[in-house]
Protein backbone atom coordinates (compact mmCIF):
# COMPACT_ATOMS: atom_id res chain seq x y z
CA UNK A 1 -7.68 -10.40 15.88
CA UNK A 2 -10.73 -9.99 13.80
CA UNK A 3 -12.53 -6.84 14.05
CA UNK A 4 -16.37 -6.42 13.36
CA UNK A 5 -16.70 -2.95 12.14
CA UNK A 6 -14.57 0.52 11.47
CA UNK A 7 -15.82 1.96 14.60
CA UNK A 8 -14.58 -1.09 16.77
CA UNK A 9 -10.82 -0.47 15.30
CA UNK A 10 -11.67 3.38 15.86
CA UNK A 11 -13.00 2.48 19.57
CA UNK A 12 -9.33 0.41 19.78
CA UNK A 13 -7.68 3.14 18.81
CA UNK A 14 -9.39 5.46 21.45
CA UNK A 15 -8.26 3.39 24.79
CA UNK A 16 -4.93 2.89 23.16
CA UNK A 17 -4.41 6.49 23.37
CA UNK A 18 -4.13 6.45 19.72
CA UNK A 19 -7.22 8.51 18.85
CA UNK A 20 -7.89 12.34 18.81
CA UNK A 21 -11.56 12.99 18.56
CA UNK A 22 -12.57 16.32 17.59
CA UNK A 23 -16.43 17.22 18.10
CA UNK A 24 -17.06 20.25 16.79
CA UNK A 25 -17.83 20.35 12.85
CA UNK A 26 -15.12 20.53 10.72
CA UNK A 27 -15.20 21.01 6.66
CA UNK A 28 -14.29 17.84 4.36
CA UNK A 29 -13.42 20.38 2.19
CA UNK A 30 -9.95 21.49 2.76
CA UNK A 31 -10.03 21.97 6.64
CA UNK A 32 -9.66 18.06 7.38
CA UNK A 33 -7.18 17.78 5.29
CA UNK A 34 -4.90 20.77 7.39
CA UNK A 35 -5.91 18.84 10.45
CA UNK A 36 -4.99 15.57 9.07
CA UNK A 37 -1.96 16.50 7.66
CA UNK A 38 -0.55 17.96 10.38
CA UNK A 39 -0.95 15.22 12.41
CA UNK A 40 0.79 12.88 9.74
CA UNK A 41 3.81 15.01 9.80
CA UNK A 42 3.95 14.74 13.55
CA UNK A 43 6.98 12.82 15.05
CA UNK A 44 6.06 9.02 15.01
CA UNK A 45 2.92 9.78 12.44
CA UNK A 46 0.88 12.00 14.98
CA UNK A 47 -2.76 10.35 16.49
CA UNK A 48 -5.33 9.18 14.34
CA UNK A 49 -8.37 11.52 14.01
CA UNK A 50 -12.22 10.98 14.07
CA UNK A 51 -14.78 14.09 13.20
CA UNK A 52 -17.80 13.64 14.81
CA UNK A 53 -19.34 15.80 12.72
CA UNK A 54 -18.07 16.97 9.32
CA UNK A 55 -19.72 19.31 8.04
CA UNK A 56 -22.72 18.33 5.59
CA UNK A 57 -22.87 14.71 6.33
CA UNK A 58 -24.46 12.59 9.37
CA UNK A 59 -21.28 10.13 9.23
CA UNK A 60 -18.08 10.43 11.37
CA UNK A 61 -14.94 10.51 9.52
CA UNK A 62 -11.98 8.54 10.25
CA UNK A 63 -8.43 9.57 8.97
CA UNK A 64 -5.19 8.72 9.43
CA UNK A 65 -6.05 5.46 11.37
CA UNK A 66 -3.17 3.52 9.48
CA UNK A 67 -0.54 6.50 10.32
CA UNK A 68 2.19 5.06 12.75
CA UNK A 69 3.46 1.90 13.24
CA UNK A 70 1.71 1.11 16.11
CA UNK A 71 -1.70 1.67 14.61
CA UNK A 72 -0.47 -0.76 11.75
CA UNK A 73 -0.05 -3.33 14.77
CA UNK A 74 -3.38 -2.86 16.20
CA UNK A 75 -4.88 -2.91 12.53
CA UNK A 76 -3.40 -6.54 11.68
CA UNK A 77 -3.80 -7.41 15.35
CA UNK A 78 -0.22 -8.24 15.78
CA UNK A 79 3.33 -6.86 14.40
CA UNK A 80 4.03 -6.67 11.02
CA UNK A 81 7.11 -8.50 11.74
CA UNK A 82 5.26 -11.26 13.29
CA UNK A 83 2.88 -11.90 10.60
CA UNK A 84 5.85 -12.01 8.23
CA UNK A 85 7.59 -14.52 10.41
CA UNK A 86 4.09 -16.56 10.12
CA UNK A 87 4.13 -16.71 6.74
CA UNK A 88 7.63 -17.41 5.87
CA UNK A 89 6.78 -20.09 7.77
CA UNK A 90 4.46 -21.35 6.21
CA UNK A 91 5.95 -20.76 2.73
CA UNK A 92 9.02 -23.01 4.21
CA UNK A 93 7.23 -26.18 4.13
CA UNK A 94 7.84 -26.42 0.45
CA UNK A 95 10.47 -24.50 -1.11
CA UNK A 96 9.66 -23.60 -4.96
CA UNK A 97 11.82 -23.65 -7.76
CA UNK A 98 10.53 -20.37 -9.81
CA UNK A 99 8.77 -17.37 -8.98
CA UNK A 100 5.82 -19.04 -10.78
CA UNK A 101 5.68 -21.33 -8.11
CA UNK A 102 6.32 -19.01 -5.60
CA UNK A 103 3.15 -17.25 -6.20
CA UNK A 104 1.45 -20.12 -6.75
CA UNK A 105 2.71 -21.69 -3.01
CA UNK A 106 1.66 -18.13 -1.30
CA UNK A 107 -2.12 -18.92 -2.57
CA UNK A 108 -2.00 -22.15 -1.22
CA UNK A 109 -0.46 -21.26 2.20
CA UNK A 110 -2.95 -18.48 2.76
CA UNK A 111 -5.67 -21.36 2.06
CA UNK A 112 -4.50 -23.82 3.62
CA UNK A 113 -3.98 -21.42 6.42
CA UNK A 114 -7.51 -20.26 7.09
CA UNK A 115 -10.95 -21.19 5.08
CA UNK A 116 -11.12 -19.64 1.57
CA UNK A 117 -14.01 -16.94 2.06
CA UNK A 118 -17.63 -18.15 2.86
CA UNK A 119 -20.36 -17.06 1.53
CA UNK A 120 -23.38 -15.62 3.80
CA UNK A 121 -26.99 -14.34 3.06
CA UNK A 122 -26.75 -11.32 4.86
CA UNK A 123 -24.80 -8.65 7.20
CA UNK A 124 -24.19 -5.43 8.58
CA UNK A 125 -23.45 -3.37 5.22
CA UNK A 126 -26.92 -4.09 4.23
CA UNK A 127 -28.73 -2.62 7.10
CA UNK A 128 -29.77 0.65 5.26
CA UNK A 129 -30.24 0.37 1.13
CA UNK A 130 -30.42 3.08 -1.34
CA UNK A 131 -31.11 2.08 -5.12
CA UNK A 132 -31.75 3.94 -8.00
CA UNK A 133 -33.14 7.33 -7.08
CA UNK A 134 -32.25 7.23 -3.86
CA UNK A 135 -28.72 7.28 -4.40
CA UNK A 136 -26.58 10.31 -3.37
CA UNK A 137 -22.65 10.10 -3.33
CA UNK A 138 -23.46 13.98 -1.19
CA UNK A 139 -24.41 11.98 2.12
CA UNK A 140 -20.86 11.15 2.25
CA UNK A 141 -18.64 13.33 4.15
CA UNK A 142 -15.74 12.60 0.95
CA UNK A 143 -13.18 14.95 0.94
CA UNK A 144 -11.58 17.61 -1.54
CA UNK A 145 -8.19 17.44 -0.26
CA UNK A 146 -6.21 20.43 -2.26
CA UNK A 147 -6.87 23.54 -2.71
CA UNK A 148 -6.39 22.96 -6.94
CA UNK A 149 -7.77 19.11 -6.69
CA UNK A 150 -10.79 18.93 -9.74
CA UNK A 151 -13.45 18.17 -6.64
CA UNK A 152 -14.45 15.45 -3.59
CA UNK A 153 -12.61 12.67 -3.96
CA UNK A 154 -12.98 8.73 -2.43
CA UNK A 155 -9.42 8.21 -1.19
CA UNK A 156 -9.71 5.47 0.55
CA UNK A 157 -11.59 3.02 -1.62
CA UNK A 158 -11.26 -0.98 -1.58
CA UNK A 159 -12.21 -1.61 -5.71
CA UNK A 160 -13.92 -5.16 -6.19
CA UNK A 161 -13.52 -6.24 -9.26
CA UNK A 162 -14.06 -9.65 -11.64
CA UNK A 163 -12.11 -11.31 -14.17
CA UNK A 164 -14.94 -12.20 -16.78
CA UNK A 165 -12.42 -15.04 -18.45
CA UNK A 166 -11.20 -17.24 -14.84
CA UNK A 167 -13.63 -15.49 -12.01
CA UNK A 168 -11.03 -14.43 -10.30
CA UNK A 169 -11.81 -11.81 -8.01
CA UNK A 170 -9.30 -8.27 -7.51
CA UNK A 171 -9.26 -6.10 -4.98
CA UNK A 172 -7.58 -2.44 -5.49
CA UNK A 173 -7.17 0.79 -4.05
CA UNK A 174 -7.94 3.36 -6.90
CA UNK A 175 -8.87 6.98 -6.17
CA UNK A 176 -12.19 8.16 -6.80
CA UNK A 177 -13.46 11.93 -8.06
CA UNK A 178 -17.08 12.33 -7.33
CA UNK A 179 -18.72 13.56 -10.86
CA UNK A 180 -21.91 13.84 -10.14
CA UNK A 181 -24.67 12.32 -7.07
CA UNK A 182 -24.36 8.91 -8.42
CA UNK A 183 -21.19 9.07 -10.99
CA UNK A 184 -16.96 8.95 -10.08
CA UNK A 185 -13.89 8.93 -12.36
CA UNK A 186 -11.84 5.49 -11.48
CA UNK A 187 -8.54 6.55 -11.22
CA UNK A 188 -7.22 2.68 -12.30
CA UNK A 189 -3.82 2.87 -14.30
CA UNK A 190 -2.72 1.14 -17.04
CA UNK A 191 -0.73 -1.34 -15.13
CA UNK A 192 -3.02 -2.49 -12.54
CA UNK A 193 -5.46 -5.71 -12.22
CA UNK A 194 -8.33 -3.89 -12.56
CA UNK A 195 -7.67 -2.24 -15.59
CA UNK A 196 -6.73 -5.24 -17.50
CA UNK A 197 -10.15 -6.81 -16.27
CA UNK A 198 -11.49 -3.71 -17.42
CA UNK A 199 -9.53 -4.20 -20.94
CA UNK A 200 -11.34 -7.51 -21.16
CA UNK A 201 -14.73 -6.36 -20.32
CA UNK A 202 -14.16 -3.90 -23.44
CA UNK A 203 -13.31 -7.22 -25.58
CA UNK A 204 -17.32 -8.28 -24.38
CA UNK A 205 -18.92 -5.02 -24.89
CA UNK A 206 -20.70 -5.55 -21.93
CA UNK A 207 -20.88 -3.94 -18.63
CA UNK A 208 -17.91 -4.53 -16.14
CA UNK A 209 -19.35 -4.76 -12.60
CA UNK A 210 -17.54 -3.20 -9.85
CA UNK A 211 -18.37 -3.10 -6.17
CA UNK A 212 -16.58 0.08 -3.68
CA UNK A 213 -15.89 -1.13 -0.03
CA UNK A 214 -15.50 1.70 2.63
CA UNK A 215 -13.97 0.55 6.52
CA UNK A 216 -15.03 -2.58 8.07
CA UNK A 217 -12.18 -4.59 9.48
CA UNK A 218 -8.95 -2.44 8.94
CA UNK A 219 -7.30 -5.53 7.73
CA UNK A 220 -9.40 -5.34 4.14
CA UNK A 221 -7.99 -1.90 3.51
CA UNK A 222 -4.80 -2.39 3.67
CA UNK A 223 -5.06 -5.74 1.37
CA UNK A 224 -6.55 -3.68 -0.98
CA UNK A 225 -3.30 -1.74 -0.80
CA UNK A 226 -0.93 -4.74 -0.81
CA UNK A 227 1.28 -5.83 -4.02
CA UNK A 228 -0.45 -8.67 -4.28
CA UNK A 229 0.11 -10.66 -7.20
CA UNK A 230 -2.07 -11.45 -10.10
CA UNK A 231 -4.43 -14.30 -9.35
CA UNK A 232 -3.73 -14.41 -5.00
CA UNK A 233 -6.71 -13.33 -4.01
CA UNK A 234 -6.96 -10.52 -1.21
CA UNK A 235 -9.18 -11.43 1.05
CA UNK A 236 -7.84 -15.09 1.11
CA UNK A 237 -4.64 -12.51 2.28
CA UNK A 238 -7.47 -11.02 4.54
CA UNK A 239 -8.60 -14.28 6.51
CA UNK A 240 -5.10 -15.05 7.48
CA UNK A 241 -4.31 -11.88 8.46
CA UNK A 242 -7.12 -11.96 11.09
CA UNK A 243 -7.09 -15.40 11.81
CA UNK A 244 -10.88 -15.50 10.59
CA UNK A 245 -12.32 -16.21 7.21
CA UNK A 246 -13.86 -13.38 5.67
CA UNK A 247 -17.56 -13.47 5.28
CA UNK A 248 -18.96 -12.05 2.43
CA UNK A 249 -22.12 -11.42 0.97
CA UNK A 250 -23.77 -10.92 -2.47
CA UNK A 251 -24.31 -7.59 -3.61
CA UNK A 252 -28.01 -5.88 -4.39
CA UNK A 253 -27.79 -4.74 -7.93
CA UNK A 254 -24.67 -6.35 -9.57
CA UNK A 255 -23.08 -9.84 -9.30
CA UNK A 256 -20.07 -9.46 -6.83
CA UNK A 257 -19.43 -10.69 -3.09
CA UNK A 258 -18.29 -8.22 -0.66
CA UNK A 259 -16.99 -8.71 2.88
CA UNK A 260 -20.76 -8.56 5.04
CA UNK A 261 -19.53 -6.16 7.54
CA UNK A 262 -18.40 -3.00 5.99
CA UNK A 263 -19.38 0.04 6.83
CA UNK A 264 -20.53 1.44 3.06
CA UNK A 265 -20.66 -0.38 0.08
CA UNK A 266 -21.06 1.79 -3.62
CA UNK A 267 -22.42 -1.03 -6.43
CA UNK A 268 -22.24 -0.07 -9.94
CA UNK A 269 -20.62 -0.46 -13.16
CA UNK A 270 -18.16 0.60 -15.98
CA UNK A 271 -19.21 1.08 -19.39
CA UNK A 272 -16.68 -0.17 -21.82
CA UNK A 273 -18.54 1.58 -24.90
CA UNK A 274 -18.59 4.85 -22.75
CA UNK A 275 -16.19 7.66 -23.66
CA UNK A 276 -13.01 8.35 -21.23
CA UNK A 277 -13.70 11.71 -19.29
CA UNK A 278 -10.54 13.71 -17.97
CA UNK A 279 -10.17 12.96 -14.37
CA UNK A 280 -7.63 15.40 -11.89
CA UNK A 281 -5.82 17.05 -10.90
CA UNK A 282 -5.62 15.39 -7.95
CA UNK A 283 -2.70 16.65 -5.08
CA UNK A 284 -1.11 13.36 -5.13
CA UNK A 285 1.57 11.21 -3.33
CA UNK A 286 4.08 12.57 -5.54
CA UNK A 287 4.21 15.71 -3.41
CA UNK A 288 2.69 17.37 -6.67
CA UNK A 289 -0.86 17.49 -8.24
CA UNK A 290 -1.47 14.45 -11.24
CA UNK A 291 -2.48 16.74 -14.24
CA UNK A 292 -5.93 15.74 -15.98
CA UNK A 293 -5.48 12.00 -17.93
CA UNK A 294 -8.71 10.29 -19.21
CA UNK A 295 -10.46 7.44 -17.10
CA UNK A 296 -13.54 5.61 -17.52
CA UNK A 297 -16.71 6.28 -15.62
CA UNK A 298 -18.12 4.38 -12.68
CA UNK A 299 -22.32 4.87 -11.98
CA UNK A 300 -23.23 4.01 -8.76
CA UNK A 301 -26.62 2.00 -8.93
CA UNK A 302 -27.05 1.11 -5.42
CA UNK A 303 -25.28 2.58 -1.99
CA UNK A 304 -25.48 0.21 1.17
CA UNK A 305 -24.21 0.87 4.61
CA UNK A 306 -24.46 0.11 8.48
CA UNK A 307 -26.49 2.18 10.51
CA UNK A 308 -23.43 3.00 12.69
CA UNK A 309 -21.08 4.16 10.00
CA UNK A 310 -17.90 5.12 10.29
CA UNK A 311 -16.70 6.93 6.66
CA UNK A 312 -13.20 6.19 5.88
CA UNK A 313 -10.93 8.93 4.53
CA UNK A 314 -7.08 9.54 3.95
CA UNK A 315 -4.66 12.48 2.17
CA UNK A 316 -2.19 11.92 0.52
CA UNK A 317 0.44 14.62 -0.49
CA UNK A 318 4.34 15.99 0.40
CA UNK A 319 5.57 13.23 2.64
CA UNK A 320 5.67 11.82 5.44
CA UNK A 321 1.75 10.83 5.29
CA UNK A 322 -0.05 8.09 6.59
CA UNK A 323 0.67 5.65 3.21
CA UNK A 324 4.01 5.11 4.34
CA UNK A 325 3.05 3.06 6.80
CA UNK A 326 0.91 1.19 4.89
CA UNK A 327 3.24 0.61 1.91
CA UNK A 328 6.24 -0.28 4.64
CA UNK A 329 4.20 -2.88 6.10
CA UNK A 330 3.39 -4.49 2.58
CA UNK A 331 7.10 -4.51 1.88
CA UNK A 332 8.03 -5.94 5.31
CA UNK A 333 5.13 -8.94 4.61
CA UNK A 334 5.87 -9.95 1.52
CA UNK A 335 9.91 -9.80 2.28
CA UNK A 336 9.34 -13.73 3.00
CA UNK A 337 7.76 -14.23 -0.47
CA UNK A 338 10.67 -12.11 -2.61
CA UNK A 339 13.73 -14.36 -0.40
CA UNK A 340 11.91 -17.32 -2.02
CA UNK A 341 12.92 -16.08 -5.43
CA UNK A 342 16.34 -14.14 -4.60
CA UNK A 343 17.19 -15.61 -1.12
CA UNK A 344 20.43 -13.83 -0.92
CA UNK A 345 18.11 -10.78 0.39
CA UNK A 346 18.86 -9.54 4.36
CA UNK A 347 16.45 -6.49 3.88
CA UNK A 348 14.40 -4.05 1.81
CA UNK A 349 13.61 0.31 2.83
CA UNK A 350 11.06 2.33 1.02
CA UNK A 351 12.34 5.85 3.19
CA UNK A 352 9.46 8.60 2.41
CA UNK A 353 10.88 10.87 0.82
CA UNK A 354 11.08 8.41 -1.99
CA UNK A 355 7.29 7.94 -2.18
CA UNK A 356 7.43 4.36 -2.86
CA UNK A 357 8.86 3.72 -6.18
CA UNK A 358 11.34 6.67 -6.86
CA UNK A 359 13.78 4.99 -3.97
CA UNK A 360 14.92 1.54 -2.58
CA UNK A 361 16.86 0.70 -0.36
CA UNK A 362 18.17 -3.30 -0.65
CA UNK A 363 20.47 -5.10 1.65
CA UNK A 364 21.83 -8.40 0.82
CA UNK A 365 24.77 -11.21 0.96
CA UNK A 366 27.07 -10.50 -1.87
CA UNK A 367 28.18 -13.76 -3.23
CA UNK A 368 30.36 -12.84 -6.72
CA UNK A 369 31.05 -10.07 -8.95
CA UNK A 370 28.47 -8.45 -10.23
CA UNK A 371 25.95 -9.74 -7.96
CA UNK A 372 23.80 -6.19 -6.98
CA UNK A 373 23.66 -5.40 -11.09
CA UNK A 374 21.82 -9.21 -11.40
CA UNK A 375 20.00 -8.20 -8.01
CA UNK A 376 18.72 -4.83 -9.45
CA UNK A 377 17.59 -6.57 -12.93
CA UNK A 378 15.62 -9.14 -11.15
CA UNK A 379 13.34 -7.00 -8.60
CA UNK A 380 12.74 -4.81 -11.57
CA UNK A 381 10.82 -7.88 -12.68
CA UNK A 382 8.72 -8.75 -9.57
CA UNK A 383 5.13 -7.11 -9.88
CA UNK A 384 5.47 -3.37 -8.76
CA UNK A 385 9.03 -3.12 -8.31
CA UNK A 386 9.08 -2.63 -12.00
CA UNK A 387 8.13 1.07 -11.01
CA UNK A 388 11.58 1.71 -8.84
CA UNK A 389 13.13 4.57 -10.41
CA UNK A 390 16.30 4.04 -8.20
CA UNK A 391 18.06 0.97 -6.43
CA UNK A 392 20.53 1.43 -3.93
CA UNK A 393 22.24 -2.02 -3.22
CA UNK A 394 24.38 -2.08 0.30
CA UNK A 395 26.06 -5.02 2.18
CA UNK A 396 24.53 -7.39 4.33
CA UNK A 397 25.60 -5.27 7.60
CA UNK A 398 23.85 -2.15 6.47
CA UNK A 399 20.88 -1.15 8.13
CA UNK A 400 18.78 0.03 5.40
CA UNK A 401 16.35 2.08 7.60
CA UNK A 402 19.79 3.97 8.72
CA UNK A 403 19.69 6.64 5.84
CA UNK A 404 23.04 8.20 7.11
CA UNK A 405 24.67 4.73 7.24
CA UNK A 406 23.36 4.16 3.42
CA UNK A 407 24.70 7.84 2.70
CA UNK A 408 27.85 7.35 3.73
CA UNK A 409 28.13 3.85 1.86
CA UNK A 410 26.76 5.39 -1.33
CA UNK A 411 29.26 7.80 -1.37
CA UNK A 412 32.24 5.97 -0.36
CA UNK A 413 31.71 2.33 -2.06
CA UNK A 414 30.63 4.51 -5.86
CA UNK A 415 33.05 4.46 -9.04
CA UNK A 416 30.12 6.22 -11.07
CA UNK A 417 31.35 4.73 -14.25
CA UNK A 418 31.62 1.04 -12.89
CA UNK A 419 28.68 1.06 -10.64
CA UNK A 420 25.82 3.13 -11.82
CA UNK A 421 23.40 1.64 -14.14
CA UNK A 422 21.21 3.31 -16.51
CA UNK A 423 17.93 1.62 -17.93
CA UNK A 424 14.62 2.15 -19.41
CA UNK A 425 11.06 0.20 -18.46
CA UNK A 426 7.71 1.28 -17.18
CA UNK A 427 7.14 3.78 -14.61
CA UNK A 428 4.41 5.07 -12.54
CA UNK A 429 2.16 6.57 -14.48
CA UNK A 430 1.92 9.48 -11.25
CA UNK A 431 6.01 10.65 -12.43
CA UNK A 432 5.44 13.60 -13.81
CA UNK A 433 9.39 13.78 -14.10
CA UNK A 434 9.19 10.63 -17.08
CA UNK A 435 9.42 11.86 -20.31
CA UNK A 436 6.24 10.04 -21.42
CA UNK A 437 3.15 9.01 -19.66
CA UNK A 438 3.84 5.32 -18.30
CA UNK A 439 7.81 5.23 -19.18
CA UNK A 440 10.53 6.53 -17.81
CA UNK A 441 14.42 5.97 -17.12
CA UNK A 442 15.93 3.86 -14.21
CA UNK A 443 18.99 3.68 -11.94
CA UNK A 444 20.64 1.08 -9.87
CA UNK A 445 23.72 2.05 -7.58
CA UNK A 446 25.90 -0.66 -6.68
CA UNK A 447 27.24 1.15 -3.15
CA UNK A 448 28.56 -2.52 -2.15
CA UNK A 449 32.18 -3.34 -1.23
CA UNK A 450 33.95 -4.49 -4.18
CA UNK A 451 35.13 -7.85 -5.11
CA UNK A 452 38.27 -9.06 -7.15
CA UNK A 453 36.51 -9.53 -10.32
CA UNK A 454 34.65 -6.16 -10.55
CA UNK A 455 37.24 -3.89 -9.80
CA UNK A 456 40.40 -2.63 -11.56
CA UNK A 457 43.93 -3.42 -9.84
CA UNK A 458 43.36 -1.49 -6.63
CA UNK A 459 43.26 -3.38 -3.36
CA UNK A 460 39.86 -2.82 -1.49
CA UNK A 461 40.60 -1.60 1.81
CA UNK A 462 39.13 -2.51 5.01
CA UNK A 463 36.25 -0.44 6.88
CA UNK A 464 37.20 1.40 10.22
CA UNK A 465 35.90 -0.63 13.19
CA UNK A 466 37.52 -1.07 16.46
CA UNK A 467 37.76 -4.29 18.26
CA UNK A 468 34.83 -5.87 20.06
CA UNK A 469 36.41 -6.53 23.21
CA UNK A 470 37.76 -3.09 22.97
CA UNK A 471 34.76 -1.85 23.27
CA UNK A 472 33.08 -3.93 26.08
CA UNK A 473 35.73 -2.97 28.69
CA UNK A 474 35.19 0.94 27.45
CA UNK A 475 31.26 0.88 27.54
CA UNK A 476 31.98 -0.88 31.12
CA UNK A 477 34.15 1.48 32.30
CA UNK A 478 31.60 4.44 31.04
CA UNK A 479 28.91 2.35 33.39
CA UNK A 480 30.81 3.21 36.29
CA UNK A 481 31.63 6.79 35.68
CA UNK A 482 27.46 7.36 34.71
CA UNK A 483 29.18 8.09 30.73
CA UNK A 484 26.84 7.31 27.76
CA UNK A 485 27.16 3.38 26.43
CA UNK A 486 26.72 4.40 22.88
């Protein structure tokens, strides 16, 4: 389903039984972060929050609206697992040949799917409009999240950005420390879509326009989070997502399109001729604070918003949080899209504790010796998997979400000399444990059951398992008695 607005997802939320609303006025700095947090690390994710009245700002804020897996249903309006199924699909109808073409079939298949975006002359995120004096980043209830964080920061940010050589639009999710009333660092790394458009804009010398999106329909955040590839656009992503094109309008003081109907939009612009200023620290998803690293300057020239607002916030910090559950949906989507290129895959784990890159989890069909080493190489290549600092490979019958199951193969399957790999490549620039900014070391742990041709002389022995029918008559018999089945 397609919602209109933040606060119709929030008012979802609320007779789902998956809101907590808490009325009295509560701090952005620091004391909505405790609240939020400990909700997040609540069995299942904990409720979603909304404070009605934070203090030093007229806007409610919404955290942790993303935080279990059934809010990530209500969000996309169905399972993750059955818009996956969707779009495999549709990516079925015509198998490609090359990852090239794989990404190039997705972009089709999402239009094909439901209407590109359509323009409109007007909407709901232009109902109030600040420009040039009038604009204060202060009437924002935004956050300071840590106690040693550098200041407020944006956390929850949908970045719209242009390439000036093809058009093609970007949408990112890049964290945001308030400098000033109408200035922010933007946190974009080195590797990211948005900094290479920003890379070009420096080959111009002219001013890189950028538009910030805050709530609307949940579905636009979390494309903004999705590895998308370079060139798919995300709110072609968006439309089918919601089964409704995404309407979008032109912005006040710079030349973008953003979606019509959310809740705040913050127009401005990068200088490319304008000195790097040193952004952080920032308590980040690491578990740890980023240290202080240079970023360019955003200046907000116009701030536009409903007159119903709903401000959109997250934390982010020693897992479990609520980006897990964003970052497990992406991987669970675009599962489809990576079996195109290596269809030997059953299934892919991001636990938490890994914080998204630092640990996989990959199940697949072994076919021939060797086969999780070429595995490991080629997801290393696929868009953000470069950043996977370690790649644990396990059988087809694995359950990768079973940690104890992948512990126990790990430890069993492992010659350390014959199936560890050591490698080097890019790395997140967030690692503080990489020796240098950007790159770091990798590992990929073959925990698979052996085959003739990449072992030494030793037979490979069987796994323990009793017989099926065995174990039908038993869990039968334990029926009767009132036993346990499992």
């Amino acid at each position: 389903m397609a919602y209109s607005s933040l606060r119709e997802f929030v008012e979802r939320l609320d007779r789902e039984g998956e809101l907590v609303r808490v009325p009295f006025e509560a701090d952005p700095v620091l004391e909505i972060t405790e609240f939020a947090d400990r909700q997040m690390k609540s069995p299942g994710g904990g409720k979603a929050l909304l404070f009605e009245k934070p203090r030093g700002s007229k806007f409610p804020l919404a955290i942790n609206a993303f935080g279990s897996e059934k809010r990530m249903s209500l969000a996309l309006g169905r399972t993750v697992g059955e818009c996956a199924g969707d779009l495999e699909s549709l990516l079925k109808s015509k198998p490609p040949t090359s990852f090239g073409e794989a990404i190039k079939l997705l972009g089709t298949a999402l239009e094909l799917r439901h209407a590109k975006p359509k323009s409109v002359g007007s909407g709901p995120c232009k109902e109030v409009i600040y420009k040039e004096g009038e604009v204060d980043l202060a009437r924002l209830p935004i956050q300071k999240c840590w106690p040693q964080d550098a200041g407020r920061f944006i956390t929850l940010p949908m970045v719209f950005t242009q390439d000036p050589d093809t058009g093609a639009r970007n949408v990112g999710m890049y964290r945001m420390q308030v400098i000033d009333r109408a200035t922010t660092f933007m946190h974009w790394q080195m590797h990211k879509v948005a900094a290479r458009h920003g890379r070009s804009y420096i080959e111009t010398g002219q001013r890189m326009p950028v538009a910030v999106c805050l709530g609307g329909d949940p579905v636009y955040t979390f494309c903004a989070t999705a590895p998308l590839p370079d060139g798919v656009d995300e709110m072609m992503l968006a439309g089918y997502l919601r089964q409704k094109s995404v309407e979008m309008v032109k912005c006040e003081t710079i030349p973008l399109e953003v979606p019509a109907d959310c809740d705040f939009v913050l127009e401005g612009y990068v200088d490319p001729k304008e000195p790097l200023g040193m952004e952080g620290p920032f308590g980040d998803h690491t578990g740890y604070y980023t240290m202080p690293e240079p970023y360019p300057k955003f200046h907000v020239t116009a701030i536009t918003h409903r007159r119903d607002a709903i401000y959109p916030s997250t934390i982010v910090g020693r897992p479990p949080m609520e980006d897990f559950y964003l970052g497990d949906a992406s991987v669970r989507l675009f599962l489809p899209v990576m079996k195109m290129t290596f269809p030997e895959l059953v299934d892919i784990y991001l636990p938490p504790e890994g914080v998204f890159h630092n640990l996989v989890i990959v199940s697949f069909k072994k076919s021939f010796p060797y086969h999780a080493m070429k595995l490991m190489h080629g997801l290393w290549g696929m868009g953000q998997m470069m950043f996977t600092k370690c790649f644990i490979m396990v059988d087809a019958d694995v359950n990768v979400r079973d940690m104890s199951e992948v512990a126990f193969r790990a430890c069993a399957n492992v010659d350390p000399a014959r199936d560890i790999l050591l490698t080097k490549g890019p790395a997140d620039v967030l690692d503080h444990a990489t020796p240098a900014l950007g790159l770091g070391s990798k590992m990929g742990i073959d925990a698979t059951h052996k085959l003739p041709g990449e072992r030494d002389t030793r037979p490979w022995p069987p796994i323990i398992a009793m017989d099926d029918a065995v174990k039908r008559r038993v869990a039968d018999w334990m029926r009767r008695i009132g036993g346990v089945t499992s």
